[in-house]
C-alpha atoms as a PDB file:
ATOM      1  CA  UNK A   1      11.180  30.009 -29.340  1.00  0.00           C
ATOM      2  CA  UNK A   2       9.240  29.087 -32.391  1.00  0.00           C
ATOM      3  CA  UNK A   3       6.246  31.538 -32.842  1.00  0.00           C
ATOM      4  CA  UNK A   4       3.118  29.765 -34.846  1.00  0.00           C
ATOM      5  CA  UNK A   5       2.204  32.499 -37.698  1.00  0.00           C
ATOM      6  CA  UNK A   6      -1.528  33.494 -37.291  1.00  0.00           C
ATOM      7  CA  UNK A   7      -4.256  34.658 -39.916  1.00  0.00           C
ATOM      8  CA  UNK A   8      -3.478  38.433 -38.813  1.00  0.00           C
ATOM      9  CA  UNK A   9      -0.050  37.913 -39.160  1.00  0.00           C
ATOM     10  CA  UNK A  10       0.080  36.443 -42.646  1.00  0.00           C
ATOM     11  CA  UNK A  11      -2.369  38.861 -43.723  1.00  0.00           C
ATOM     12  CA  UNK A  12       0.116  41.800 -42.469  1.00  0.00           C
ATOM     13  CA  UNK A  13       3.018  39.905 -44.733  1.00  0.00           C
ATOM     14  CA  UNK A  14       1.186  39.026 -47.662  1.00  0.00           C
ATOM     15  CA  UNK A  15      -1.304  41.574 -48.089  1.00  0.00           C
ATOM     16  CA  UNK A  16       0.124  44.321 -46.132  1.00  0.00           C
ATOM     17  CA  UNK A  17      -2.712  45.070 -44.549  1.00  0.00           C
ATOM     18  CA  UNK A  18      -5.290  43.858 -41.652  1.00  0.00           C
ATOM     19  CA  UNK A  19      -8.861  44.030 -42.585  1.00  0.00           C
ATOM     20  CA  UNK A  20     -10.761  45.846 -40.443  1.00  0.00           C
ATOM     21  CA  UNK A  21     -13.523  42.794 -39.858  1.00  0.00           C
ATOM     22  CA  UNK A  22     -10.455  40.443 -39.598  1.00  0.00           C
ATOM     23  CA  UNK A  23     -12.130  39.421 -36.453  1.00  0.00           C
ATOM     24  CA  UNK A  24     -15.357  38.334 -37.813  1.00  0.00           C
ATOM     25  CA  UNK A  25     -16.094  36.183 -41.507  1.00  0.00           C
ATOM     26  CA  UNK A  26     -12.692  37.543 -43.215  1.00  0.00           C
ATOM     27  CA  UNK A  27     -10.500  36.532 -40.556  1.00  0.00           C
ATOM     28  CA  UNK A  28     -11.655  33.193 -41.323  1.00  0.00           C
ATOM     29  CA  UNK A  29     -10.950  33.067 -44.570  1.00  0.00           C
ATOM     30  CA  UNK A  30      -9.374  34.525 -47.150  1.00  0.00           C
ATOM     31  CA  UNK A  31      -8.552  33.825 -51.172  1.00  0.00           C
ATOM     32  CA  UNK A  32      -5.108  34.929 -53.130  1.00  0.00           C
ATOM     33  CA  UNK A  33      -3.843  34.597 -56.634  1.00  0.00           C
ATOM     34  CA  UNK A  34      -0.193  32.687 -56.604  1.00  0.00           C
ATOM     35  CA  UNK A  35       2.245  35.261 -56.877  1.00  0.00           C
ATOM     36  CA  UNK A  36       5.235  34.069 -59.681  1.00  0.00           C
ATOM     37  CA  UNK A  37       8.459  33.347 -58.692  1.00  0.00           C
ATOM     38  CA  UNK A  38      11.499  33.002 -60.285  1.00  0.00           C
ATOM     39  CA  UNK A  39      13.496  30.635 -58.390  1.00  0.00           C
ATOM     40  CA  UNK A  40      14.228  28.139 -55.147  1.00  0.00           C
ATOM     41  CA  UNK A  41      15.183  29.547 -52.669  1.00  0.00           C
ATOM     42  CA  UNK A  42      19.050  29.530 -52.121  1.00  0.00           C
ATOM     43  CA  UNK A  43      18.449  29.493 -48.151  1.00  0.00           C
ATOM     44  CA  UNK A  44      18.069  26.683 -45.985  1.00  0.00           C
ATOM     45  CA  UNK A  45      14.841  25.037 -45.151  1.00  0.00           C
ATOM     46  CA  UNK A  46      12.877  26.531 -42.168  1.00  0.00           C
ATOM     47  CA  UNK A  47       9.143  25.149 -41.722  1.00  0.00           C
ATOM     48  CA  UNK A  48       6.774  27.311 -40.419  1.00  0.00           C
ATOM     49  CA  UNK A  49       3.310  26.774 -38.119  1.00  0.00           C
ATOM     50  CA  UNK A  50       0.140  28.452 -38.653  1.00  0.00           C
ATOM     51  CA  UNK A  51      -2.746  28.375 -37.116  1.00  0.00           C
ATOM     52  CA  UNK A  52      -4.934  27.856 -40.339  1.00  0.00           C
ATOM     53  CA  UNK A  53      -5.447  25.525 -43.096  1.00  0.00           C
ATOM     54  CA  UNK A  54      -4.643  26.208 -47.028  1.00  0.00           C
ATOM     55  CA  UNK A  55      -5.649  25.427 -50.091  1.00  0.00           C
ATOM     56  CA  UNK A  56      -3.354  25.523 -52.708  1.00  0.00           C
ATOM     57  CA  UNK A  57      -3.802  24.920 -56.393  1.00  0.00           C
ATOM     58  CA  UNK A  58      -0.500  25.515 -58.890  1.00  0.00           C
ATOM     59  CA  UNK A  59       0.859  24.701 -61.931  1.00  0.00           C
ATOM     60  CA  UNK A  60       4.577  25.681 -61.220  1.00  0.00           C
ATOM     61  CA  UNK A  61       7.025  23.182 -59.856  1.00  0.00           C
ATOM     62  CA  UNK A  62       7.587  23.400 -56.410  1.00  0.00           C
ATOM     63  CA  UNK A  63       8.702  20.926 -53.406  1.00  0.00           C
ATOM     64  CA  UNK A  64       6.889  20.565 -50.594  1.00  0.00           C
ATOM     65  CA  UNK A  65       8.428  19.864 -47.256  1.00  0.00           C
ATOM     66  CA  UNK A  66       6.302  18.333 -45.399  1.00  0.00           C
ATOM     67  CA  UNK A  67       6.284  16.244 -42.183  1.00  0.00           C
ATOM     68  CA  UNK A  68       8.829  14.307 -42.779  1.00  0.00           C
ATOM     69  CA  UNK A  69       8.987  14.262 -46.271  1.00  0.00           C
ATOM     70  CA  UNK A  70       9.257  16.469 -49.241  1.00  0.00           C
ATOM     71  CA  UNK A  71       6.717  16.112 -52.152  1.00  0.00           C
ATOM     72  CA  UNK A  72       7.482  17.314 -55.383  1.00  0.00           C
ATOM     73  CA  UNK A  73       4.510  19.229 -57.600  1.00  0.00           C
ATOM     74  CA  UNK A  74       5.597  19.473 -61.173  1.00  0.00           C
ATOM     75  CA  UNK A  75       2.508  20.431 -63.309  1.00  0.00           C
ATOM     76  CA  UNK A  76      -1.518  21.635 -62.177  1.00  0.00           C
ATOM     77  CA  UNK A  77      -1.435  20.291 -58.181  1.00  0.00           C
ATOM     78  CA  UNK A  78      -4.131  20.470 -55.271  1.00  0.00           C
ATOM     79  CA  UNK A  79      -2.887  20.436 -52.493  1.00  0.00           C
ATOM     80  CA  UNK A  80      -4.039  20.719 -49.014  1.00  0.00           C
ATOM     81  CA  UNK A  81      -2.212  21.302 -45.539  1.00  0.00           C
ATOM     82  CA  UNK A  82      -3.483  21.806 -42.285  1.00  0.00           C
ATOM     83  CA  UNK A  83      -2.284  23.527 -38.901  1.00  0.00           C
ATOM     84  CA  UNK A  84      -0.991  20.461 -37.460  1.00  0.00           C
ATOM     85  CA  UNK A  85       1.713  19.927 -39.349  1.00  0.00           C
ATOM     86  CA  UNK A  86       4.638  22.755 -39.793  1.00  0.00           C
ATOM     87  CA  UNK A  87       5.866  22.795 -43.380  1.00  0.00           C
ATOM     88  CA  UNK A  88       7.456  25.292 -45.884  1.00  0.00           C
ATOM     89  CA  UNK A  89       8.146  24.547 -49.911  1.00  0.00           C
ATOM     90  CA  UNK A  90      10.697  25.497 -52.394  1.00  0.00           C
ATOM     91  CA  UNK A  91       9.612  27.393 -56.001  1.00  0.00           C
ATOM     92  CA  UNK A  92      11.431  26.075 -59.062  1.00  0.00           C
ATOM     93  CA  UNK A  93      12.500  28.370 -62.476  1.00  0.00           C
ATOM     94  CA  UNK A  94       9.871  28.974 -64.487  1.00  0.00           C
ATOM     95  CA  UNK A  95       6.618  30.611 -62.512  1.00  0.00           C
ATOM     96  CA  UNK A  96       3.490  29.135 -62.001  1.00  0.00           C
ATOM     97  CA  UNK A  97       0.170  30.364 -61.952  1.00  0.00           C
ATOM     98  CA  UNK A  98      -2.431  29.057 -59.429  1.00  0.00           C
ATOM     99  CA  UNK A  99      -4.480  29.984 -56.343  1.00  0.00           C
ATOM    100  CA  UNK A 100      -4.692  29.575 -52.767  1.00  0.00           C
ATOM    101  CA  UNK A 101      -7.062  29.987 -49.899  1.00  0.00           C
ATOM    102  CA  UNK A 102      -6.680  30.246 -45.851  1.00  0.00           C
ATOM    103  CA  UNK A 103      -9.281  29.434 -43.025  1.00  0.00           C
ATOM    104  CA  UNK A 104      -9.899  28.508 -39.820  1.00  0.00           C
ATOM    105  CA  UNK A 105     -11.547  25.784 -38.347  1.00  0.00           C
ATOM    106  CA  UNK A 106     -14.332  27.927 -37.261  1.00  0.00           C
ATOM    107  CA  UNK A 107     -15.145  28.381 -41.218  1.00  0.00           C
ATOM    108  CA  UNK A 108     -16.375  25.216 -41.220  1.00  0.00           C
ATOM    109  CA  UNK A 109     -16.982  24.384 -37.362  1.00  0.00           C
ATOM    110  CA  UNK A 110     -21.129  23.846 -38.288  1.00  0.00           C
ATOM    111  CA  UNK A 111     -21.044  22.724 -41.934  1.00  0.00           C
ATOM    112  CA  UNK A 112     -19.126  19.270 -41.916  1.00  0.00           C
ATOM    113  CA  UNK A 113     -19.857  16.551 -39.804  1.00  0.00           C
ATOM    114  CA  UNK A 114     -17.486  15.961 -37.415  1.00  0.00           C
ATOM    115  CA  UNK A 115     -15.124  18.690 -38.503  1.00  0.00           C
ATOM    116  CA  UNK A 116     -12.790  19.451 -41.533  1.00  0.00           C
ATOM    117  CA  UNK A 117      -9.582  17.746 -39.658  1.00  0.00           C
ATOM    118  CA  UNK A 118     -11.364  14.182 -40.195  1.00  0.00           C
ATOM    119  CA  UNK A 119     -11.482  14.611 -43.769  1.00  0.00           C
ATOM    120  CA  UNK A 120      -8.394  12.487 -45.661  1.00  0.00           C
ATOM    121  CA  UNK A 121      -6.548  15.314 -47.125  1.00  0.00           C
ATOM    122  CA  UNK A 122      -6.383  16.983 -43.860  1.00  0.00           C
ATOM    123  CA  UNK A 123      -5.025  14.041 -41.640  1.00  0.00           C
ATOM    124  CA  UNK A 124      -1.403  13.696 -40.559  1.00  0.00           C
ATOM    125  CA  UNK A 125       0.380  11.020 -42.796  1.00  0.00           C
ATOM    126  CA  UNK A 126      -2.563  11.002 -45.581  1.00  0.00           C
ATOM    127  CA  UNK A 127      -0.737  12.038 -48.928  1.00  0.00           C
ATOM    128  CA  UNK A 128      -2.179  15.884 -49.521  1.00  0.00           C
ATOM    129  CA  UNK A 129      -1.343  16.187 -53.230  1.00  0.00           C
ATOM    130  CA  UNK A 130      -3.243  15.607 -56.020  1.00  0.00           C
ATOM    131  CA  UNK A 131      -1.864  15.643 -59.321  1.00  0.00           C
ATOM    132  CA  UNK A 132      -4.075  17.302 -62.177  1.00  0.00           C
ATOM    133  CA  UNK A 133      -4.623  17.273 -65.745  1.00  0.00           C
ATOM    134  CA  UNK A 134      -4.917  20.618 -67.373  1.00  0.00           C
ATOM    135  CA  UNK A 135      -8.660  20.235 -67.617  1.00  0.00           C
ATOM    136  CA  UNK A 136      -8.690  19.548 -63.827  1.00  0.00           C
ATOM    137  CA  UNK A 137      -6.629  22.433 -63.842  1.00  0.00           C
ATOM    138  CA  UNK A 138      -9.046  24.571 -65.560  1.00  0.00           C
ATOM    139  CA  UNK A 139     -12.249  23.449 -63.497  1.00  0.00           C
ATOM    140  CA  UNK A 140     -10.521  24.479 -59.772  1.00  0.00           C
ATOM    141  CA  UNK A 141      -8.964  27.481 -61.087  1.00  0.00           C
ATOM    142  CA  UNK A 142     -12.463  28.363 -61.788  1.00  0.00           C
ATOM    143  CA  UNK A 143     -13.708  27.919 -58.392  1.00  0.00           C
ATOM    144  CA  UNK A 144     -10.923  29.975 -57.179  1.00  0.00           C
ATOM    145  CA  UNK A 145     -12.367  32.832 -59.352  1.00  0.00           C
ATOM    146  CA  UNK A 146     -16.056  32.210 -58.274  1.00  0.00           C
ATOM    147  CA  UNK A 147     -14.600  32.519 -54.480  1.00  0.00           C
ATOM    148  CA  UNK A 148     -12.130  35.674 -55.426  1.00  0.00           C
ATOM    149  CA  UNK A 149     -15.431  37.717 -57.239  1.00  0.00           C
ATOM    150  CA  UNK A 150     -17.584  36.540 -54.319  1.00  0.00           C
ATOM    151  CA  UNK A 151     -15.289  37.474 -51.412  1.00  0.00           C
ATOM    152  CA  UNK A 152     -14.834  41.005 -53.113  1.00  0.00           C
ATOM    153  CA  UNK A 153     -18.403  40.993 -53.729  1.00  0.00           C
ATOM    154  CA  UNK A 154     -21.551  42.525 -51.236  1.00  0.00           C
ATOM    155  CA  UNK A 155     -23.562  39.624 -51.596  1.00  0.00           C
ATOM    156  CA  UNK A 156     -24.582  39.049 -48.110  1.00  0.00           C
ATOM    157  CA  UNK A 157     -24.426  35.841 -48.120  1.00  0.00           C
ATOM    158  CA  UNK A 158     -21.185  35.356 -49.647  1.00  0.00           C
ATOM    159  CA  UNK A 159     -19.609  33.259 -47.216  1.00  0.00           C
ATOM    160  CA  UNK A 160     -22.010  30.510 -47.168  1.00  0.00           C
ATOM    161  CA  UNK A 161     -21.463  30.442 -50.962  1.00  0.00           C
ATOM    162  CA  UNK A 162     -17.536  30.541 -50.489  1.00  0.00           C
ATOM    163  CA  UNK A 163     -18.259  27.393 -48.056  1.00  0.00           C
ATOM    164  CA  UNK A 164     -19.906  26.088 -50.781  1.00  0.00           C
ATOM    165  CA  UNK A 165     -16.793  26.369 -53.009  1.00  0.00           C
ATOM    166  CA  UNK A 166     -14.413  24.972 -50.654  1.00  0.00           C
ATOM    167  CA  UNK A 167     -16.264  21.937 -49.720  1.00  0.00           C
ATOM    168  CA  UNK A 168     -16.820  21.596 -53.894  1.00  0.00           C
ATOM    169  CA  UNK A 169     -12.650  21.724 -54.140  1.00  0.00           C
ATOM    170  CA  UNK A 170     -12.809  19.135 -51.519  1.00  0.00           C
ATOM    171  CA  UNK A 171     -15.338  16.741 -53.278  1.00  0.00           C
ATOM    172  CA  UNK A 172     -13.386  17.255 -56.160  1.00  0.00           C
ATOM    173  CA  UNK A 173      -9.945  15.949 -54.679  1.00  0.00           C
ATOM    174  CA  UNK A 174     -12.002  13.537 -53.090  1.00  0.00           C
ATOM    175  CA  UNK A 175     -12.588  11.951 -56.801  1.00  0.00           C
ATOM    176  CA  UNK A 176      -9.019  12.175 -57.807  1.00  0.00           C
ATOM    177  CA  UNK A 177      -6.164   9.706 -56.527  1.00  0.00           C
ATOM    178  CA  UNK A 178      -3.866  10.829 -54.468  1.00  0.00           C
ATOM    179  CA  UNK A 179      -0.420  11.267 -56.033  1.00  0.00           C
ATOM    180  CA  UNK A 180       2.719  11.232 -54.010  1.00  0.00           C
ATOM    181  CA  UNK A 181       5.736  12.206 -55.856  1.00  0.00           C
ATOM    182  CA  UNK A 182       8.729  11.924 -53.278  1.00  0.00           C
ATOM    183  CA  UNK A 183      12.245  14.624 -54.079  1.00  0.00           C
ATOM    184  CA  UNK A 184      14.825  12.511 -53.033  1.00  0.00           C
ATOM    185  CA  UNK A 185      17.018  15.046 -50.709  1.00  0.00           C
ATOM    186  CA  UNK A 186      20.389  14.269 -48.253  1.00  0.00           C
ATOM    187  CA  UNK A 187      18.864  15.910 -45.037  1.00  0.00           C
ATOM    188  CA  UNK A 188      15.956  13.855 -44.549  1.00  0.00           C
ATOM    189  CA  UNK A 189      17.053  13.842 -40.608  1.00  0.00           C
ATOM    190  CA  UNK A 190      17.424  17.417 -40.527  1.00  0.00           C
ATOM    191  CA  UNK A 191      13.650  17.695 -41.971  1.00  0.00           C
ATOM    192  CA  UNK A 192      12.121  15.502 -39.412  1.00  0.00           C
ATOM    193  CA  UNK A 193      14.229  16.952 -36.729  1.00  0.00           C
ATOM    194  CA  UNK A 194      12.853  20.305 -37.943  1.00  0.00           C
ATOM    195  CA  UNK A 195       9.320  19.085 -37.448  1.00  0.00           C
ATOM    196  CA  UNK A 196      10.100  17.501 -34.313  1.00  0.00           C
ATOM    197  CA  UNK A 197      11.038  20.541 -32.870  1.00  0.00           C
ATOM    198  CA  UNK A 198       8.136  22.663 -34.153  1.00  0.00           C
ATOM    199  CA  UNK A 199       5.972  20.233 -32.806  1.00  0.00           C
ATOM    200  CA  UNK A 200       7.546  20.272 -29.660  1.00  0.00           C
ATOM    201  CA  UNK A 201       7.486  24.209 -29.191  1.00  0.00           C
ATOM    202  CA  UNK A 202       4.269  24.362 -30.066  1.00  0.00           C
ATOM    203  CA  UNK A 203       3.293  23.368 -26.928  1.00  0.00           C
ATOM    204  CA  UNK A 204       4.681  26.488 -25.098  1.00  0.00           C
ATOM    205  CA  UNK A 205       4.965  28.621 -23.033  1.00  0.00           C
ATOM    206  CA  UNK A 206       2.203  27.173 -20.898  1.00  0.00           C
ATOM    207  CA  UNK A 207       0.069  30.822 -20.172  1.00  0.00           C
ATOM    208  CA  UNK A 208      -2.653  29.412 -17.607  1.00  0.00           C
ATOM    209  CA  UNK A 209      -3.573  26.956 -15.623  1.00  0.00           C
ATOM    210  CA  UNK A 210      -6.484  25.866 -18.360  1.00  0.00           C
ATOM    211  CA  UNK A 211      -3.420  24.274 -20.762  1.00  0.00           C
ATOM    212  CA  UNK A 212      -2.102  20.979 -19.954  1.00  0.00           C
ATOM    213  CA  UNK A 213       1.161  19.759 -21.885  1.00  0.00           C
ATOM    214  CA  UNK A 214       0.301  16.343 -23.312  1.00  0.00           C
ATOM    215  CA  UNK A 215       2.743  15.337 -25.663  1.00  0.00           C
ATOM    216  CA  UNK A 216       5.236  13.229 -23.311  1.00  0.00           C
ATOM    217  CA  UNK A 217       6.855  10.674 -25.135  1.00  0.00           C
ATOM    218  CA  UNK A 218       8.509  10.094 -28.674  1.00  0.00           C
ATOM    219  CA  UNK A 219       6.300   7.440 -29.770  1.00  0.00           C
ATOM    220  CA  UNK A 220       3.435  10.341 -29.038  1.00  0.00           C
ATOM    221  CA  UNK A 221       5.677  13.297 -31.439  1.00  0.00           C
ATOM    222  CA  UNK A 222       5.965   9.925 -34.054  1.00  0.00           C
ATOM    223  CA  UNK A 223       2.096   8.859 -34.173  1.00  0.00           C
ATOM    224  CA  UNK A 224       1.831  12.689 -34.682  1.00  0.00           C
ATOM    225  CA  UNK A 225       3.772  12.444 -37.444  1.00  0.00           C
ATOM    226  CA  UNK A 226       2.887   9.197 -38.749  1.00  0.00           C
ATOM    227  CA  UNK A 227       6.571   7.491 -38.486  1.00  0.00           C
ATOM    228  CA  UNK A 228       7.883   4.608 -36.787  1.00  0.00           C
ATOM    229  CA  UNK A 229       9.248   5.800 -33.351  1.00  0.00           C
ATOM    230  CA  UNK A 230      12.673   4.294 -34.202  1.00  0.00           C
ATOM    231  CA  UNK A 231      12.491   6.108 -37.318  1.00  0.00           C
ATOM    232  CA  UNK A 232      12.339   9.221 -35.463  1.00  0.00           C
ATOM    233  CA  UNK A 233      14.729   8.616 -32.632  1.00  0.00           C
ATOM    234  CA  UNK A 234      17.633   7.969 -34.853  1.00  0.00           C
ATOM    235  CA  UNK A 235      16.654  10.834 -37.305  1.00  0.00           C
ATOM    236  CA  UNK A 236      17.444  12.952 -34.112  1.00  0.00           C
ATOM    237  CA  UNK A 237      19.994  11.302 -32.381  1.00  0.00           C
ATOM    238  CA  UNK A 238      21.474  11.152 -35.927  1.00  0.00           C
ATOM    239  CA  UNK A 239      21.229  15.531 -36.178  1.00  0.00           C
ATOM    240  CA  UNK A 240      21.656  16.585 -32.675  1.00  0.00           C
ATOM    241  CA  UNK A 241      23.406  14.040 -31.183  1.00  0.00           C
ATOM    242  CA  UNK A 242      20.902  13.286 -28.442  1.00  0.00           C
ATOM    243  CA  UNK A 243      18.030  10.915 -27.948  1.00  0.00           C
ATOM    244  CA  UNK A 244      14.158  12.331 -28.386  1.00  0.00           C
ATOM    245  CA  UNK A 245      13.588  11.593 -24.747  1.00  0.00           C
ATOM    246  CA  UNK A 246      16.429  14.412 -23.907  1.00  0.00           C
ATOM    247  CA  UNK A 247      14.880  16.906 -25.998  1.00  0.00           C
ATOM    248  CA  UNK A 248      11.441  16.435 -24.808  1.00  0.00           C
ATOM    249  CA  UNK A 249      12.614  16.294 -20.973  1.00  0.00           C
ATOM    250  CA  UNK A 250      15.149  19.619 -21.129  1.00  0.00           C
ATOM    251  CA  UNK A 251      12.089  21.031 -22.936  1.00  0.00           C
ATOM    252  CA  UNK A 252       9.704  20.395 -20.224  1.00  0.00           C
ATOM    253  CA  UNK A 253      12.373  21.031 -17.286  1.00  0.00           C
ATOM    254  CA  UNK A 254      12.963  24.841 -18.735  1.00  0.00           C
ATOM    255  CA  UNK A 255       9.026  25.683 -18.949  1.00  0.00           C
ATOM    256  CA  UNK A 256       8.940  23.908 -15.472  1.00  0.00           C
ATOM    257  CA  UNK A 257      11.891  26.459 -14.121  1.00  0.00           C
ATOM    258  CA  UNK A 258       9.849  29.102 -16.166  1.00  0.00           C
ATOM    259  CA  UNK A 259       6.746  28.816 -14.121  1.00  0.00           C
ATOM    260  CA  UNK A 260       8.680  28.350 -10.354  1.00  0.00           C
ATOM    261  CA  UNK A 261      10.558  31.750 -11.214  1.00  0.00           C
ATOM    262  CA  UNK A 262       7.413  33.948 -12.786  1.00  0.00           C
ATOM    263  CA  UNK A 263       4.209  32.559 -11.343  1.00  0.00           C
ATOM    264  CA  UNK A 264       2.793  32.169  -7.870  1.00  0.00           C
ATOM    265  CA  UNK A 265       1.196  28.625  -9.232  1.00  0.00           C
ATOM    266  CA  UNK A 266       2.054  25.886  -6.414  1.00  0.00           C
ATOM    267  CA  UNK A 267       4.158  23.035  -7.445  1.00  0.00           C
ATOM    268  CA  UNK A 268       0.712  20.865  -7.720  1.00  0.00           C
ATOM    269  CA  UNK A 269      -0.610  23.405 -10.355  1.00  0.00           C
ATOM    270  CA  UNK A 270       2.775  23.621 -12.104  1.00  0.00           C
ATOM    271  CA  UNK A 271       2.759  19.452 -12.030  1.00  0.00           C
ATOM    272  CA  UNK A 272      -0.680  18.960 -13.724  1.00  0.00           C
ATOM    273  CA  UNK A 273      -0.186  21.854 -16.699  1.00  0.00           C
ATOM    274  CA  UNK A 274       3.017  20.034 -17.286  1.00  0.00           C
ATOM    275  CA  UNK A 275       1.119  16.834 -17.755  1.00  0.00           C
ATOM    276  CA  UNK A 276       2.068  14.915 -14.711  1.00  0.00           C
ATOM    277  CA  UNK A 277      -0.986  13.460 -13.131  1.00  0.00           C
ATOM    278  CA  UNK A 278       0.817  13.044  -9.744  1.00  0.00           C
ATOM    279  CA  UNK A 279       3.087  16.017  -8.145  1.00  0.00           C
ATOM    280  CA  UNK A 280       5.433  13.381  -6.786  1.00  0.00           C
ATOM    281  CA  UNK A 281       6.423  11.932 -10.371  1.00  0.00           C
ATOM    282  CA  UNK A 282       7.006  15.544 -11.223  1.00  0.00           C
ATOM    283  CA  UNK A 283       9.065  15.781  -8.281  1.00  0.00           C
ATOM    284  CA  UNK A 284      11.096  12.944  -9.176  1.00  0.00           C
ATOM    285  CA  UNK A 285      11.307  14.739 -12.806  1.00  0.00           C
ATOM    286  CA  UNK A 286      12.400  17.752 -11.890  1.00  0.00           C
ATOM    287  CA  UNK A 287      15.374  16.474  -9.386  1.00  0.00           C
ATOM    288  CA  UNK A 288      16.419  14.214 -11.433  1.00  0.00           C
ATOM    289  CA  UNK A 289      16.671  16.897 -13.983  1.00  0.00           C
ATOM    290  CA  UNK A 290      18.319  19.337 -12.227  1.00  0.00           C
ATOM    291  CA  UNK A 291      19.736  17.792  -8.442  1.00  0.00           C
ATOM    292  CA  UNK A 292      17.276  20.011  -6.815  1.00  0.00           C
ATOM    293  CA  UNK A 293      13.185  19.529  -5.711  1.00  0.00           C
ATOM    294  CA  UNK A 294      10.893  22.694  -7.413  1.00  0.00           C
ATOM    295  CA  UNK A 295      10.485  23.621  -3.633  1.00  0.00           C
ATOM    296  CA  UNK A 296      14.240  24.529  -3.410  1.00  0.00           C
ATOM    297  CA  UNK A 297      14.480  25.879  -6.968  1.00  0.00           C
ATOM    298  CA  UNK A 298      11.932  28.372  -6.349  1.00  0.00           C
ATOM    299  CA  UNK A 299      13.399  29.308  -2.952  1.00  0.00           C
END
């Protein structure tokens, strides 16, 4: 199973280290200079899922998988991603030098109206790059460094300034048109298959009875990721060699014989987490799944 990456966890990697007040301000956010690198990666694609959004300025080249597309960043690049959607990117020869920040909703939770997910950057299928001149380049590197002294500062209130900063890179990109720079690859089906299927583990294992699996269909995984339903069934059926219907259904008939084997839920509970609104359509589900009734698996 796909695990989604978490603040601690990328701290651990990157950092090598856990603050100890992770928990409070710090583990909401957090501010890095762009390590160089030297070269793409060799190894096949694999997106990843966190749990926090990023803020990324660079002026490297790089290609950005994401969704289901890949976005190429050659020259000084904002760009913005959010927890939503699992993606990963590719470093070309050459270096870069830039900046990037983490957070969690909570960062913002009382500051924006509405919350940061409503804002255009950070909505699935909105284009999040925006290309940059080098004096564009020049002005949000320089918030970066106001937010890197502040957060290694004692300034009390250096968070709400650091909000401050953030919602100042946001304004900024705001201003600037959106620039969407497509890198023409051969496995566009494996990339939207890969997303498909983070999207689709990310809604497991089902832990208590307070989750409810609502993702049911394909044309709910496609508005998700902004593509035509038909797009995205034959993207699949074109990599795996079955339909998106097939995948969703063996998905939800293993957590279902997951839950009938390790919890003493009853067959109702087990129905509504697993977003059936009526036990006997789960019922139906389940046999026709498996030639057996969740009564008789269990037993």
């Amino acid at each position: 199973m796909v695990k989604m990456q978490s603040i601690e966890e990328f701290h651990k990697e990157k950092a090598k280290w856990l603050p100890k007040n992770l928990s409070q301000e710090l583990g909401q956010f957090n501010v890095f200079k762009l390590e160089e690198r030297g070269s793409c990666s060799p190894n096949p694609v694999h997106y990843q899922r966190r749990d926090f959004y990023k803020i990324a300025v660079s002026s490297g080249t790089y290609v950005y998988h994401y969704a289901d597309k890949s976005i190429k960043a050659d020259g000084p690049t904002l760009m913005f991603f959010n927890p939503q959607v699992p993606y990963t990117y590719e470093a070309f020869p050459g270096g870069s030098l830039g900046y990037f920040c983490i957070f969690r909703d909570e960062f913002f939770t009382e500051h924006i109206r509405n919350g940061i997910h409503t804002l255009p950057m950070f909505i699935p299928g909105n284009n999040p790059s925006y290309k940059l001149t080098e004096a564009q380049f020049t002005i949000v590197s320089g918030i970066f460094d106001k937010m890197l002294n502040e957060i290694n500062s004692d300034y009390k209130y250096k968070y709400d300034l650091i909000r401050n900063y953030v919602t100042e890179l946001i304004h900024f990109a705001l201003k600037v048109q959106p620039t969407e720079t497509l890198y023409e690859q051969t496995d566009a089906n494996s990339r939207i298959t890969a997303v498909f299927t983070e999207l689709l583990e990310r809604q497991f294992p089902i832990e208590s009875l307070s989750q409810r699996y609502t993702m049911r269909s394909a044309k709910d995984f496609a508005s998700q990721l902004s593509v035509h339903v038909n797009h995205l069934n034959r993207a699949i059926r074109a990599t795996t060699g079955k339909t998106t219907t097939e995948h969703i259904s063996e998905r939800l008939t293993s957590e279902a014989k997951a839950l009938l084997k390790h919890t003493s839920w009853n067959v109702s509970e087990i129905s509504y987490v697993l977003g059936f609104d009526d036990p006997t359509h789960f019922n139906h589900f389940f046999k026709k799944q498996t030639a057996t009734t969740p009564t008789q698996y269990r037993r």
